[in-house]
Each structure stands twice: as C-alpha cells, then as structure tokens.
Protein backbone atom coordinates (compact mmCIF):
# COMPACT_ATOMS: atom_id res chain seq x y z
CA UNK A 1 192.86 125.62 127.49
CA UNK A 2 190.70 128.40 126.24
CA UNK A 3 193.16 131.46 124.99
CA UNK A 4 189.99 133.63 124.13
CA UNK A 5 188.76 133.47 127.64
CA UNK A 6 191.17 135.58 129.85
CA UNK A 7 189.65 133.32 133.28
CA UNK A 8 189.80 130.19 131.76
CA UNK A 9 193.00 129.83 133.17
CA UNK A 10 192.77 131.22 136.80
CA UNK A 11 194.56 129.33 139.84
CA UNK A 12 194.84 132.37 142.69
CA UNK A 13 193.00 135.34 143.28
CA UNK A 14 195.79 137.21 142.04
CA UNK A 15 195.05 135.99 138.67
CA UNK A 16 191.42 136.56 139.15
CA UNK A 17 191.90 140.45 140.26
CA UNK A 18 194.18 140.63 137.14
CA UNK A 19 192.17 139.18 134.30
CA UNK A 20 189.26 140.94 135.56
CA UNK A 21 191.24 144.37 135.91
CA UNK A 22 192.53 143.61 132.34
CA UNK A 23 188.73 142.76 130.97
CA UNK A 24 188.04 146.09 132.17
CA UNK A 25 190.65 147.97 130.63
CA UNK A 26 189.76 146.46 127.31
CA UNK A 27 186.28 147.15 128.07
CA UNK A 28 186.70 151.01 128.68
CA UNK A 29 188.66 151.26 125.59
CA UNK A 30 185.97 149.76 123.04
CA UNK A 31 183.96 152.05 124.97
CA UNK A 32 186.08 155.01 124.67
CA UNK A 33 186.85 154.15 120.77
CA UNK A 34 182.91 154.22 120.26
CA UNK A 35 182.74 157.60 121.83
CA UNK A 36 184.76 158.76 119.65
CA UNK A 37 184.03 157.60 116.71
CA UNK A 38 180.22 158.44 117.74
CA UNK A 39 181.05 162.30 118.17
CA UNK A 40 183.49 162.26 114.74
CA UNK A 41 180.12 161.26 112.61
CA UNK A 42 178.50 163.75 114.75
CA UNK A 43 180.72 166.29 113.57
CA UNK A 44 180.36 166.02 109.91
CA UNK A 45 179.62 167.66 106.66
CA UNK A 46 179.84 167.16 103.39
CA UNK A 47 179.00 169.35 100.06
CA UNK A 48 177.83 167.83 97.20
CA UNK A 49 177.48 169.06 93.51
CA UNK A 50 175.43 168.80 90.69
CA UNK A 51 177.33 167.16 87.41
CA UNK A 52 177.07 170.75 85.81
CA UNK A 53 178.07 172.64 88.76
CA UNK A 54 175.72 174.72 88.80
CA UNK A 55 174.35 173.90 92.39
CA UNK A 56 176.16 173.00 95.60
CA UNK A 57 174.86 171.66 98.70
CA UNK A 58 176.26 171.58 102.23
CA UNK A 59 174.71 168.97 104.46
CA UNK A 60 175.42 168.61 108.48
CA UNK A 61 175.60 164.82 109.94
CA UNK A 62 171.93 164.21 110.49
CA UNK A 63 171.45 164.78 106.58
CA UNK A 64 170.03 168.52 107.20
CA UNK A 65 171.11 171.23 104.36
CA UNK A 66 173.38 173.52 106.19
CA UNK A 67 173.91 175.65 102.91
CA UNK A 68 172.71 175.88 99.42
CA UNK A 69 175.03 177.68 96.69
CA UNK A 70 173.92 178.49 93.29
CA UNK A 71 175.84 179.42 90.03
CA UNK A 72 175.01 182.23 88.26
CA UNK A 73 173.71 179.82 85.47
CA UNK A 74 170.81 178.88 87.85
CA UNK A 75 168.68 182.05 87.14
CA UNK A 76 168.43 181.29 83.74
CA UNK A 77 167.35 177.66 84.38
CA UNK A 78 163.81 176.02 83.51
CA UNK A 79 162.07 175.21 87.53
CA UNK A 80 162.07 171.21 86.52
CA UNK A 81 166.30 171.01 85.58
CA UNK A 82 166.63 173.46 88.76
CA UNK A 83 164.91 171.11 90.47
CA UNK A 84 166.93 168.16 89.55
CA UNK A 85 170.49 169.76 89.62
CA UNK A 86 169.31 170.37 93.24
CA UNK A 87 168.32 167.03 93.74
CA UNK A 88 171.13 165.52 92.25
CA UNK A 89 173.90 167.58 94.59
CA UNK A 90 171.67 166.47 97.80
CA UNK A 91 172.27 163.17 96.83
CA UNK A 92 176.01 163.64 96.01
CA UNK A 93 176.15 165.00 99.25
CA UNK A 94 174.53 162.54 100.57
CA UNK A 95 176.77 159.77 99.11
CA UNK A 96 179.88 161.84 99.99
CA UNK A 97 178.51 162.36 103.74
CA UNK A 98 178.72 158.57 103.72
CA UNK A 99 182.02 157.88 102.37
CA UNK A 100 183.20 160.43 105.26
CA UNK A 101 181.10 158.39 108.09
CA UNK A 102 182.72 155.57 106.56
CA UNK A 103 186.27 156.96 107.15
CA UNK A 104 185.59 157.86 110.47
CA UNK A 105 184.51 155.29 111.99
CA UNK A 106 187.18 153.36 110.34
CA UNK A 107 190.09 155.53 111.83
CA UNK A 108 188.30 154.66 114.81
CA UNK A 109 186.86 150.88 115.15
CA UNK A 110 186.78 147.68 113.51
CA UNK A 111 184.57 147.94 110.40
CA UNK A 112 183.25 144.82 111.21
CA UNK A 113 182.32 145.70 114.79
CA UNK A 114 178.33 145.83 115.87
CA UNK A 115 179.33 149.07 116.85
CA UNK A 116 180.76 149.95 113.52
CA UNK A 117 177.87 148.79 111.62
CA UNK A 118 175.35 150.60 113.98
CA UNK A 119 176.94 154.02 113.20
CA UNK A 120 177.33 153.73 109.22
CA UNK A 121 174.15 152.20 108.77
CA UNK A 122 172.88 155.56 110.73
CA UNK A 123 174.01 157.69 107.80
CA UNK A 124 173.13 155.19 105.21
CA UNK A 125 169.68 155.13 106.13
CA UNK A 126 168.85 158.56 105.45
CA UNK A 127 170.48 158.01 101.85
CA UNK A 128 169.00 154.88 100.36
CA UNK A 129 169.99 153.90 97.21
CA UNK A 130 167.51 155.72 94.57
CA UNK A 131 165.11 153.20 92.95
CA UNK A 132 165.65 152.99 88.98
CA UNK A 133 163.67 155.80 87.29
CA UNK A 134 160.88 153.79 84.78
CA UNK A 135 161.28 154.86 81.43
C-alpha cells in the first residue's frame, strides 16, 4: 500500500471520482497559495538607510527606487561619501526588501517548495551579495 498516492488504493469508481476530486482540491489550493504569495512580493517595499542616516531609500518589489530622502547633512557632503551613503542605503534596502519577500512567501507556502524558492530567488537576484572590496 502506497499512502502518498491517493489512487493507489482504488476498488470502485466511487473511489476513483473521489481521490481525483480530492487531487484537485489540493491542487487549486497550492495554486491559490502561489497566487498569493506571488501578488504579496508584488506588493512590496522596503526603505533602507545609510549607517549615518543621512540618506534613505525607498525601493518598490522589482528593486526600482520609489523615493530618495536626504538629511540635511547631505549638502555639506564630499560627491564620493554622498555617493556611498547612497549606495550603501540601496543595498540596505535591498537586503531588507529580501527579508520581507522572505516573510511573505513564508506566511504563504512551504519555504522549501519549488514555488517558494522560485519567488525569493526573484528578489535575491537583483541583490547579489557584494564581492569583497580589494584593499
């Protein structure tokens, strides 16, 4: 006997119409639960900071900046640290746009599901992990 397969075990076509209308309610559930979880990444943001402060960025789902806020405290920055406090909140946002992805498909599916996977590793792709800067 084979518990995994729900027609391993058929004997009438009452059983048959039944496992089959029970594969399919499963079935439309993953698929539902996907949906969802698709459209809750879909619907994200996430603002990231600089370590000073001084520069916050608000990113939309697909990694686009939605908003840029800057502290007073940028005007009287040199162009090369205003560069990299920019920098630096993208990728804060970036790592924080994650973590949320993360969550959300969580609430939603199996972390371990293809499906899962597929939609993290969407977000995750746009925000490698930085190479180590030579000294």
């Amino acid at each position: 006997m084979d518990n995994n397969n729900p027609f391993a075990n058929i004997s009438a076509p009452e059983d048959a119409r039944a496992a089959l209308a029970d594969w399919k309610e499963r079935a439309e559930k993953r698929a539902a639960d996907a949906i969802a979880a698709s459209e809750a990444v879909q619907e994200l943001t996430a603002v990231g900071r600089d370590d000073n402060g001084v520069v916050a960025v608000k990113l939309n789902s697909s990694g686009a900046v939605v908003s840029v806020q800057f502290a007073p405290d940028f005007q009287r920055m040199q162009l090369r640290h205003a560069e990299r406090q920019f920098m630096q909140a993208y990728d804060n946002a970036g790592k924080v746009l994650m973590e949320n992805a993360r969550a959300a498909v969580e609430a939603r599916l199996d972390p371990g599901s293809p499906t899962a996977r597929a939609l993290v590793d969407s977000i995750k792709m746009r925000f490698p992990e930085p190479e180590a800067e030579e000294q």
